[in-house]
PDB file of N, CA and C in Angstrom:
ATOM      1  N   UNK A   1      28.924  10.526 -24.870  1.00  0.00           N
ATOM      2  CA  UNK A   1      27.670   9.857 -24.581  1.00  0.00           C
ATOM      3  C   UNK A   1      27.969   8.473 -24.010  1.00  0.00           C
ATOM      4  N   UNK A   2      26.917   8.136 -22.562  1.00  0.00           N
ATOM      5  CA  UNK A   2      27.498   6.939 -22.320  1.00  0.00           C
ATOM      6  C   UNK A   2      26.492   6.271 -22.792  1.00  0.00           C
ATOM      7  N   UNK A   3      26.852   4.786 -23.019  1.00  0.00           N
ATOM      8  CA  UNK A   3      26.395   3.509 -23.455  1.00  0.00           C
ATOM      9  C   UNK A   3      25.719   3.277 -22.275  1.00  0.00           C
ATOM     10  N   UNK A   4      24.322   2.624 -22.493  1.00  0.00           N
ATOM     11  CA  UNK A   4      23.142   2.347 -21.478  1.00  0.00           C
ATOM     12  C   UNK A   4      23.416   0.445 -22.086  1.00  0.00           C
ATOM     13  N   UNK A   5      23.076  -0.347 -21.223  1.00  0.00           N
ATOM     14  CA  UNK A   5      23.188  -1.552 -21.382  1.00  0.00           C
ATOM     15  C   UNK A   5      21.842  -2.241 -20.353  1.00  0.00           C
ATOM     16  N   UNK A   6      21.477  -3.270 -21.166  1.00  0.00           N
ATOM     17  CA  UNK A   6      20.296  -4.054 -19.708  1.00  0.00           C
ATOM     18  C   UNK A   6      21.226  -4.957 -18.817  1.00  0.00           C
ATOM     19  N   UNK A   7      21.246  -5.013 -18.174  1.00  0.00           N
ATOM     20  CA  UNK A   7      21.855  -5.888 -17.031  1.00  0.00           C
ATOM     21  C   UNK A   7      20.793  -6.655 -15.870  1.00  0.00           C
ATOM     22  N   UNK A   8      21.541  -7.454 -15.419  1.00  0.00           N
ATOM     23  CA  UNK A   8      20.581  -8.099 -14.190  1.00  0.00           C
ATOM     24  C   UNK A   8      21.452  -8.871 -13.057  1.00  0.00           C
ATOM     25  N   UNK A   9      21.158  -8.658 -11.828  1.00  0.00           N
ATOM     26  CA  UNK A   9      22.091  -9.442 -10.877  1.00  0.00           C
ATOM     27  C   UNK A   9      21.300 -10.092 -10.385  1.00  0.00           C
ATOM     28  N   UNK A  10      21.380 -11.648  -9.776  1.00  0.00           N
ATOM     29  CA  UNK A  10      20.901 -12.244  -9.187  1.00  0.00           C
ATOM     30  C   UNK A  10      20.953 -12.798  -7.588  1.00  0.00           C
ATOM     31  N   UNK A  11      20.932 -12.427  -6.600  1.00  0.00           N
ATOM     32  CA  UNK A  11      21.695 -12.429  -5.398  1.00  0.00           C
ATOM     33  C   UNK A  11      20.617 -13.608  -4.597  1.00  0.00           C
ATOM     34  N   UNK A  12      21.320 -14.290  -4.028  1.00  0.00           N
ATOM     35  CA  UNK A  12      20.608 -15.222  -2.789  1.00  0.00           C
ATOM     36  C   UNK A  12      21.920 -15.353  -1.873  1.00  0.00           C
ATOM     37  N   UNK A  13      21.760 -14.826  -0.516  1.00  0.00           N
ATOM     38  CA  UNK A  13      21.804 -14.870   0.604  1.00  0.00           C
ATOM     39  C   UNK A  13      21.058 -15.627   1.418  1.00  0.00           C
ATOM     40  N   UNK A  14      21.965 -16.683   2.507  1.00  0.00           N
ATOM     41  CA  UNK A  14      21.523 -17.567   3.155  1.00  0.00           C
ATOM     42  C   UNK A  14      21.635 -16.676   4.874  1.00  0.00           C
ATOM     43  N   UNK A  15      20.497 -17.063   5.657  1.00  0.00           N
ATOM     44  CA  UNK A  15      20.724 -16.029   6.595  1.00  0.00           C
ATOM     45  C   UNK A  15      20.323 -17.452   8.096  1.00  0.00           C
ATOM     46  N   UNK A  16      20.780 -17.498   9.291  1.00  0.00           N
ATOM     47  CA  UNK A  16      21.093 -18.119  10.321  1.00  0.00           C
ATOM     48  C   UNK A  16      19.834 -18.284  10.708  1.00  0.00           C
ATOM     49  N   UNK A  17      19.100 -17.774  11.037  1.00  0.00           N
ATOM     50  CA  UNK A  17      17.705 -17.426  11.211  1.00  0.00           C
ATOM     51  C   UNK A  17      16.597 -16.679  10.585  1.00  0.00           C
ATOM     52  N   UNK A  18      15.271 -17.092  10.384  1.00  0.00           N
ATOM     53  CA  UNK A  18      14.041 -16.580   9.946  1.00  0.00           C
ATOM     54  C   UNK A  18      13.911 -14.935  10.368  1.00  0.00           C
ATOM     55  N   UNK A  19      14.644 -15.135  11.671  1.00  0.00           N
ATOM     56  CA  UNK A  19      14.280 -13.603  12.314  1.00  0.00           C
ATOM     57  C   UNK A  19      15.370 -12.421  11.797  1.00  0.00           C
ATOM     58  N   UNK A  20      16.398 -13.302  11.815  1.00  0.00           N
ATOM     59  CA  UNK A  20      17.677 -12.565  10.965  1.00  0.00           C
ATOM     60  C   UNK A  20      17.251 -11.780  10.056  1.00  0.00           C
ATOM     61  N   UNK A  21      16.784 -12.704   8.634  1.00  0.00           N
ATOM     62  CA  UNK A  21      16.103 -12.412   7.364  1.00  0.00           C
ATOM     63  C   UNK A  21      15.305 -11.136   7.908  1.00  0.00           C
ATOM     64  N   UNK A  22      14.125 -11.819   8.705  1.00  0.00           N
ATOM     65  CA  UNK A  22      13.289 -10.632   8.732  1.00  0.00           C
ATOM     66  C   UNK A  22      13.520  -9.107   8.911  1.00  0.00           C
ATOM     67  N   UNK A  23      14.889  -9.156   9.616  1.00  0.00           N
ATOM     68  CA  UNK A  23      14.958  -8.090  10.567  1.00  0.00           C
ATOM     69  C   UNK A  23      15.858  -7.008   9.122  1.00  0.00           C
ATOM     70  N   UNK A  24      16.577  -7.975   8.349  1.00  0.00           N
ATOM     71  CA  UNK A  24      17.336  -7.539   7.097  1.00  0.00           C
ATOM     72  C   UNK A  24      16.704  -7.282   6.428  1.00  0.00           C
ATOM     73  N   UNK A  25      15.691  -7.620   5.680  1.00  0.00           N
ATOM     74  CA  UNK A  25      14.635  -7.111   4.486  1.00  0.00           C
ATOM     75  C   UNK A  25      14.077  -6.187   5.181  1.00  0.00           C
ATOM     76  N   UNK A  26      13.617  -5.970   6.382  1.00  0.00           N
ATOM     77  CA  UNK A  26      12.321  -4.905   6.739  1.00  0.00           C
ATOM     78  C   UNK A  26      13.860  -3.270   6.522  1.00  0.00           C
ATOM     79  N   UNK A  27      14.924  -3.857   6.878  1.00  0.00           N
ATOM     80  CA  UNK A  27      15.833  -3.064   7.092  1.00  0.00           C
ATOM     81  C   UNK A  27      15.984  -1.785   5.762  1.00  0.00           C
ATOM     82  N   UNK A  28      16.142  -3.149   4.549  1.00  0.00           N
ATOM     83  CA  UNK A  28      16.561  -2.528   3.635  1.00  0.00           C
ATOM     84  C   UNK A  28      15.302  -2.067   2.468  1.00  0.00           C
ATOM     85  N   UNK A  29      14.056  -2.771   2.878  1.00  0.00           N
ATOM     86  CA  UNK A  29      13.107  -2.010   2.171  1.00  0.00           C
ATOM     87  C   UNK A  29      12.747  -0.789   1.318  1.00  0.00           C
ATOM     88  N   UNK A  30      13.114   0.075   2.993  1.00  0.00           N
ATOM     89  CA  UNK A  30      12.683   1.557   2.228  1.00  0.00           C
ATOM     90  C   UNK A  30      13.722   2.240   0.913  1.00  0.00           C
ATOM     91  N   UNK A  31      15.118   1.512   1.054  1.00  0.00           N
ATOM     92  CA  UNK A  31      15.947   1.759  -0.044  1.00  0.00           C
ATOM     93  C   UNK A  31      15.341   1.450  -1.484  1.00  0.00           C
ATOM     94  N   UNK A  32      14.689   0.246  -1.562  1.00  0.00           N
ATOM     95  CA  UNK A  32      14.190  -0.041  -2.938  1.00  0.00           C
ATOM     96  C   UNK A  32      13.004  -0.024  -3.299  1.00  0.00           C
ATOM     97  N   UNK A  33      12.377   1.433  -2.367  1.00  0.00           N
ATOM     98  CA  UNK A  33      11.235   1.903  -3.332  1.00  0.00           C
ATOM     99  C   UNK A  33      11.119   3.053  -4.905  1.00  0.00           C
ATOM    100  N   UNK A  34      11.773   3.700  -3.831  1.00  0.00           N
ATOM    101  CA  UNK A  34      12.180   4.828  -5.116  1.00  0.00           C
ATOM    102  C   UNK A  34      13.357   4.736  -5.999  1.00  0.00           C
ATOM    103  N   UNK A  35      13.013   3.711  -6.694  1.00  0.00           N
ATOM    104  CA  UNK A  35      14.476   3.681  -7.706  1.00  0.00           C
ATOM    105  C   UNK A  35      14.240   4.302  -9.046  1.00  0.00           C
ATOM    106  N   UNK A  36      15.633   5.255  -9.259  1.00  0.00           N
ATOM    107  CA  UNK A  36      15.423   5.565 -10.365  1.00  0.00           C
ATOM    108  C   UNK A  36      14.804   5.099 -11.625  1.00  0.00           C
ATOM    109  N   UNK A  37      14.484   5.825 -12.440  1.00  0.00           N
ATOM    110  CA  UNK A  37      14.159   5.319 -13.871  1.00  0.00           C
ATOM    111  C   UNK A  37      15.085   4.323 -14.509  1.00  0.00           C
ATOM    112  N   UNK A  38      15.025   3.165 -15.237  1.00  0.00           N
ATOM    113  CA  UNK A  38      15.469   2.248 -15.670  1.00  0.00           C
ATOM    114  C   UNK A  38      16.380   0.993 -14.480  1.00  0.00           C
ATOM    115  N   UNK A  39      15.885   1.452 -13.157  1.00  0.00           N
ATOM    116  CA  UNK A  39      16.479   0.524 -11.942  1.00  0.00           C
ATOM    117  C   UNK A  39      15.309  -0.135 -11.490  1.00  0.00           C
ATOM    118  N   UNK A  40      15.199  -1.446 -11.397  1.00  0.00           N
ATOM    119  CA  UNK A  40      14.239  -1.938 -10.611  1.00  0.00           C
ATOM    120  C   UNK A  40      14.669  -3.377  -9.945  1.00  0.00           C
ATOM    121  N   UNK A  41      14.752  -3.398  -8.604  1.00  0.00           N
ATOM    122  CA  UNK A  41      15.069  -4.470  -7.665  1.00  0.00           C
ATOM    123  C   UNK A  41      13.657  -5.215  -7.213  1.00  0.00           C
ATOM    124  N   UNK A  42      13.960  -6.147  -7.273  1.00  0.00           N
ATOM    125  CA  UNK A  42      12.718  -6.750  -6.566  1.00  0.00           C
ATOM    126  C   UNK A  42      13.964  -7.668  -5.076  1.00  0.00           C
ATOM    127  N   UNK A  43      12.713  -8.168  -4.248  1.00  0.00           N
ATOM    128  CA  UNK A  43      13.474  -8.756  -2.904  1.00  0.00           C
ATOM    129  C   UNK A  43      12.401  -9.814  -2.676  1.00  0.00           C
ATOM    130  N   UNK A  44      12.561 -10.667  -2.677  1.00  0.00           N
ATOM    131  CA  UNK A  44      11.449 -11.954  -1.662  1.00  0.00           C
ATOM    132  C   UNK A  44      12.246 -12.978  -0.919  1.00  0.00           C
ATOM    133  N   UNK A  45      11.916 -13.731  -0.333  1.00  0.00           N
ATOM    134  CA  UNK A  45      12.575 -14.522   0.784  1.00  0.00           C
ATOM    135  C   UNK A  45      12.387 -16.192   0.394  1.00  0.00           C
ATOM    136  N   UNK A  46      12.832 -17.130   0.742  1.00  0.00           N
ATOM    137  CA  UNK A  46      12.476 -18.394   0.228  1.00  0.00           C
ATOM    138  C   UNK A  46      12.953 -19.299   2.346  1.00  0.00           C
ATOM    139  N   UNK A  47      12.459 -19.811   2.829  1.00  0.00           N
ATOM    140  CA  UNK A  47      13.272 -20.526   3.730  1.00  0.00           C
ATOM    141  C   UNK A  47      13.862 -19.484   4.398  1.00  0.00           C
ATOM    142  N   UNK A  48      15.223 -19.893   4.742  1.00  0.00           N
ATOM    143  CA  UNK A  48      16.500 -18.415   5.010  1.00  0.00           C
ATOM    144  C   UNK A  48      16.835 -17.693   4.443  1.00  0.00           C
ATOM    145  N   UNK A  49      16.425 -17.407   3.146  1.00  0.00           N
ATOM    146  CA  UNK A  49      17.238 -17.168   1.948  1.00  0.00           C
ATOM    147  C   UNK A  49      16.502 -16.045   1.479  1.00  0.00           C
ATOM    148  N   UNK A  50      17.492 -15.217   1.738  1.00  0.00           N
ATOM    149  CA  UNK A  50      16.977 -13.323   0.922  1.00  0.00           C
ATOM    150  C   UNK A  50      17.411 -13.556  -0.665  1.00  0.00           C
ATOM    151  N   UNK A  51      16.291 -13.140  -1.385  1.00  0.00           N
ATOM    152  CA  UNK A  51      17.036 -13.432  -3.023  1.00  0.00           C
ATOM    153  C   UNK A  51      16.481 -11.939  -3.454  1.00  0.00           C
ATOM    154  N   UNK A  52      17.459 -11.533  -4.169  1.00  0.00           N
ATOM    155  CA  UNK A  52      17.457 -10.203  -4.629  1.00  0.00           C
ATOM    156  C   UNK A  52      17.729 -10.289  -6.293  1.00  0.00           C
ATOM    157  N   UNK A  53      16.612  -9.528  -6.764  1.00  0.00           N
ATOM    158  CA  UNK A  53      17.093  -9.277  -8.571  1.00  0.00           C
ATOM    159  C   UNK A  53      16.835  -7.845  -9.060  1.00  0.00           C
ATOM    160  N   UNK A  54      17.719  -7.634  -9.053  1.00  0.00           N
ATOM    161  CA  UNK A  54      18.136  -6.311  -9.683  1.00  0.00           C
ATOM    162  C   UNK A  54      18.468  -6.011 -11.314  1.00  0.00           C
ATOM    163  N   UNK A  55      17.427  -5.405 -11.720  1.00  0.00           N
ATOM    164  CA  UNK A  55      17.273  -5.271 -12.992  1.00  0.00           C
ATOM    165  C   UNK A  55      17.787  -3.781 -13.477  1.00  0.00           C
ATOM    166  N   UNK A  56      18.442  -3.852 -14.614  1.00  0.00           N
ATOM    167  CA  UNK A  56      19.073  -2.295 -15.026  1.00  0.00           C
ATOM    168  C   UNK A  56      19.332  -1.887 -16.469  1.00  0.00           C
ATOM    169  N   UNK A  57      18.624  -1.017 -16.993  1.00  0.00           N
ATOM    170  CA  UNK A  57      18.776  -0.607 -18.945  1.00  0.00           C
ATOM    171  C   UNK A  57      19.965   0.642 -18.469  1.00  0.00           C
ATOM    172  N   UNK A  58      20.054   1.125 -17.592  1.00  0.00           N
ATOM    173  CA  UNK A  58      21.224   2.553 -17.931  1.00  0.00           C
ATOM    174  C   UNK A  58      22.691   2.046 -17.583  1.00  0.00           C
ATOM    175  N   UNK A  59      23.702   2.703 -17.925  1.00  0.00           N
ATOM    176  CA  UNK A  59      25.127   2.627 -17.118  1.00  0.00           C
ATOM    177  C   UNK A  59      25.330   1.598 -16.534  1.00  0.00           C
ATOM    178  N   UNK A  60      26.120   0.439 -16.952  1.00  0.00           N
ATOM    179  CA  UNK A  60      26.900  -0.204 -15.899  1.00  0.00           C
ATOM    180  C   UNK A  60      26.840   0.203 -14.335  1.00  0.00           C
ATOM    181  N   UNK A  61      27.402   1.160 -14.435  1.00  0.00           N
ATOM    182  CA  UNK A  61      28.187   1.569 -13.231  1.00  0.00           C
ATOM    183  C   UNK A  61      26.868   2.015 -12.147  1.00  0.00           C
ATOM    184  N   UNK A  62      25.893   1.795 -12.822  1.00  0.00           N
ATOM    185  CA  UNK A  62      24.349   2.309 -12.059  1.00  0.00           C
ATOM    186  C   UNK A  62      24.411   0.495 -11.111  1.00  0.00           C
ATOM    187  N   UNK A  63      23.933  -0.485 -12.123  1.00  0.00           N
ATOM    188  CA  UNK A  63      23.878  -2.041 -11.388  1.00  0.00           C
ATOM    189  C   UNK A  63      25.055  -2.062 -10.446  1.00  0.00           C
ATOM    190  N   UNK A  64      26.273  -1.643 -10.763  1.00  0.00           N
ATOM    191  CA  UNK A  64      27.724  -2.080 -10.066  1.00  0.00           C
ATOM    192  C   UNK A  64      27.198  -1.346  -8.311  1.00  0.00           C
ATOM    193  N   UNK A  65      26.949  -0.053  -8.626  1.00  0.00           N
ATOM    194  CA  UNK A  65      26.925   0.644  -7.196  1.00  0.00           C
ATOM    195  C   UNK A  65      25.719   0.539  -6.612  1.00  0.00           C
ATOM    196  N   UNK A  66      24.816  -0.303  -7.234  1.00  0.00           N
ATOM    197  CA  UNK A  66      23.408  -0.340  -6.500  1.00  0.00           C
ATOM    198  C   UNK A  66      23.537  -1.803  -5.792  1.00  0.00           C
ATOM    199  N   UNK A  67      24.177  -2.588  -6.114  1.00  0.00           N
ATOM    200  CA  UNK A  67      24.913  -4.159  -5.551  1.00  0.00           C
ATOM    201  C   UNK A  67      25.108  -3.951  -4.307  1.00  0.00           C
ATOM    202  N   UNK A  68      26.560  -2.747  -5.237  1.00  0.00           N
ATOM    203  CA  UNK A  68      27.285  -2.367  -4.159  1.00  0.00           C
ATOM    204  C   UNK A  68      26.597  -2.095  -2.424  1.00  0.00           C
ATOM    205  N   UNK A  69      25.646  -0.773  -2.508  1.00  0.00           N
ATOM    206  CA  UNK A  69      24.674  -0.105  -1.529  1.00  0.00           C
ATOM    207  C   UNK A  69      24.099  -1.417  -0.693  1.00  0.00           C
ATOM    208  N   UNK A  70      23.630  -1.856  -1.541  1.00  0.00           N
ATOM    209  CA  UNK A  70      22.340  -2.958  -1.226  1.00  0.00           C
ATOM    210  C   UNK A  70      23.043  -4.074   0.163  1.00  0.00           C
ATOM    211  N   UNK A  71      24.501  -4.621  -0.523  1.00  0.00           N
ATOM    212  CA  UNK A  71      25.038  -5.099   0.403  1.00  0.00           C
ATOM    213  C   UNK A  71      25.754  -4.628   1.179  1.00  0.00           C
ATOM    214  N   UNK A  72      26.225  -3.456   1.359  1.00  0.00           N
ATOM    215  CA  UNK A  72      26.784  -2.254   2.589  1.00  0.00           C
ATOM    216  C   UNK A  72      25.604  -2.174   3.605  1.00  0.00           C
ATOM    217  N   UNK A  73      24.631  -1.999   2.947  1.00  0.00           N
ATOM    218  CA  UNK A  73      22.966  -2.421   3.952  1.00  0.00           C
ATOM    219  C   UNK A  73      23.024  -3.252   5.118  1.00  0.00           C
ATOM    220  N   UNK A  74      23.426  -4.423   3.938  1.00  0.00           N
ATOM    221  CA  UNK A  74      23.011  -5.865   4.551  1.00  0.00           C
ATOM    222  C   UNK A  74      24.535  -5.765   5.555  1.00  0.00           C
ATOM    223  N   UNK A  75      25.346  -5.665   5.627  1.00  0.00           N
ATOM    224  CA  UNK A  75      26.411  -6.062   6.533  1.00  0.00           C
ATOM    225  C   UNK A  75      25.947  -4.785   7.662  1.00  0.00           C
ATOM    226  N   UNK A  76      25.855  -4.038   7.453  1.00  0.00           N
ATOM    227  CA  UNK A  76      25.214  -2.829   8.742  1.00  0.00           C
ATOM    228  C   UNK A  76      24.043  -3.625   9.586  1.00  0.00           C
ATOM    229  N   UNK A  77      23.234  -3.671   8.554  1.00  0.00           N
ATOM    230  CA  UNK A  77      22.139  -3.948   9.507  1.00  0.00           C
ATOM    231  C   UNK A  77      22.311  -5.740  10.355  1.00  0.00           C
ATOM    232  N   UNK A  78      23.094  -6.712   9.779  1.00  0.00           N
ATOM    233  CA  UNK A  78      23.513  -7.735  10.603  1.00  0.00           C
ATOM    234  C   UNK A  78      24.695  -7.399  11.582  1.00  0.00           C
ATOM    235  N   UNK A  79      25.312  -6.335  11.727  1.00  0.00           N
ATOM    236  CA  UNK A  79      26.555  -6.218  12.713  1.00  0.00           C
ATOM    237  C   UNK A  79      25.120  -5.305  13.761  1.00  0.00           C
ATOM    238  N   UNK A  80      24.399  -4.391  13.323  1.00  0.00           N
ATOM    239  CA  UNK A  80      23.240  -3.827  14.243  1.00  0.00           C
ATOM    240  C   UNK A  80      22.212  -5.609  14.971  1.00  0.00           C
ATOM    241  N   UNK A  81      22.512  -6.013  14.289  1.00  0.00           N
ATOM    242  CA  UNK A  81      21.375  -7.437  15.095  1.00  0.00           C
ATOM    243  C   UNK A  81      22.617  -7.831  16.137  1.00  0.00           C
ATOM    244  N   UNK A  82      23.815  -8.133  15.336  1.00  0.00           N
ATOM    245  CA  UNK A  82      24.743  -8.922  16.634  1.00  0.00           C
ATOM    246  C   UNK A  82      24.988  -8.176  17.778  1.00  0.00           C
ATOM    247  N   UNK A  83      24.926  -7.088  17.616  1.00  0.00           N
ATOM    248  CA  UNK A  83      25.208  -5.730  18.814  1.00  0.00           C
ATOM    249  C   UNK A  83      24.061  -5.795  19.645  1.00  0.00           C
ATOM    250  N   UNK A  84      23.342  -5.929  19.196  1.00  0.00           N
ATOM    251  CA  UNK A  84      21.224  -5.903  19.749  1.00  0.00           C
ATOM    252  C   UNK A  84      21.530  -7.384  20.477  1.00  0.00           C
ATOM    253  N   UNK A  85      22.047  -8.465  20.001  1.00  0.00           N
ATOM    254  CA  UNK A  85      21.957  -9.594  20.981  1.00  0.00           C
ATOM    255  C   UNK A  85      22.884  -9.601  21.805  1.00  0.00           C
ATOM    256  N   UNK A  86      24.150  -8.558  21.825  1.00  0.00           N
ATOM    257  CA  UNK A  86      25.041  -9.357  22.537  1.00  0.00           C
ATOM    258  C   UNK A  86      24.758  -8.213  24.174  1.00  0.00           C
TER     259      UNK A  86
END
């Protein structure tokens, strides 16, 4: 039986531009609607700044790889903006 634990990550990302941000949150949205039972992310923006909190009662290893995802996102979808400008 595994051990369920609450956890929480707190993420703020500083981003170059307003449009940057924008183009990154609209990106990664549809990922953090349907989250499992005991996963819940929230996302809002401040200035430049994407802040992400990710809340978690099951498995470690549930918060570790949902981090994980979240920012595999975020580096895709900013190498997709630099490709789009250049």
């Amino acid at each position: 039986m595994k051990a369920n634990i609450q956890s929480h990550v707190h993420l703020e990302l500083d981003f170059e531009t307003k449009s940057e941000l924008s183009a990154v949150m609209n990106s990664i949205i549809p990922d953090n609607i349907d989250c499992p039972n005991g996963l819940v992310v929230t996302m809002s923006d401040k200035d430049n700044r994407l802040i992400l909190d990710i809340f978690c009662t099951r498995e470690i290893y549930v918060i570790i790889s949902t981090v994980d995802e979240i920012l595999s996102h975020i580096i895709m979808a900013k190498q997709v903006i630099a490709n789009a400008g250049s």
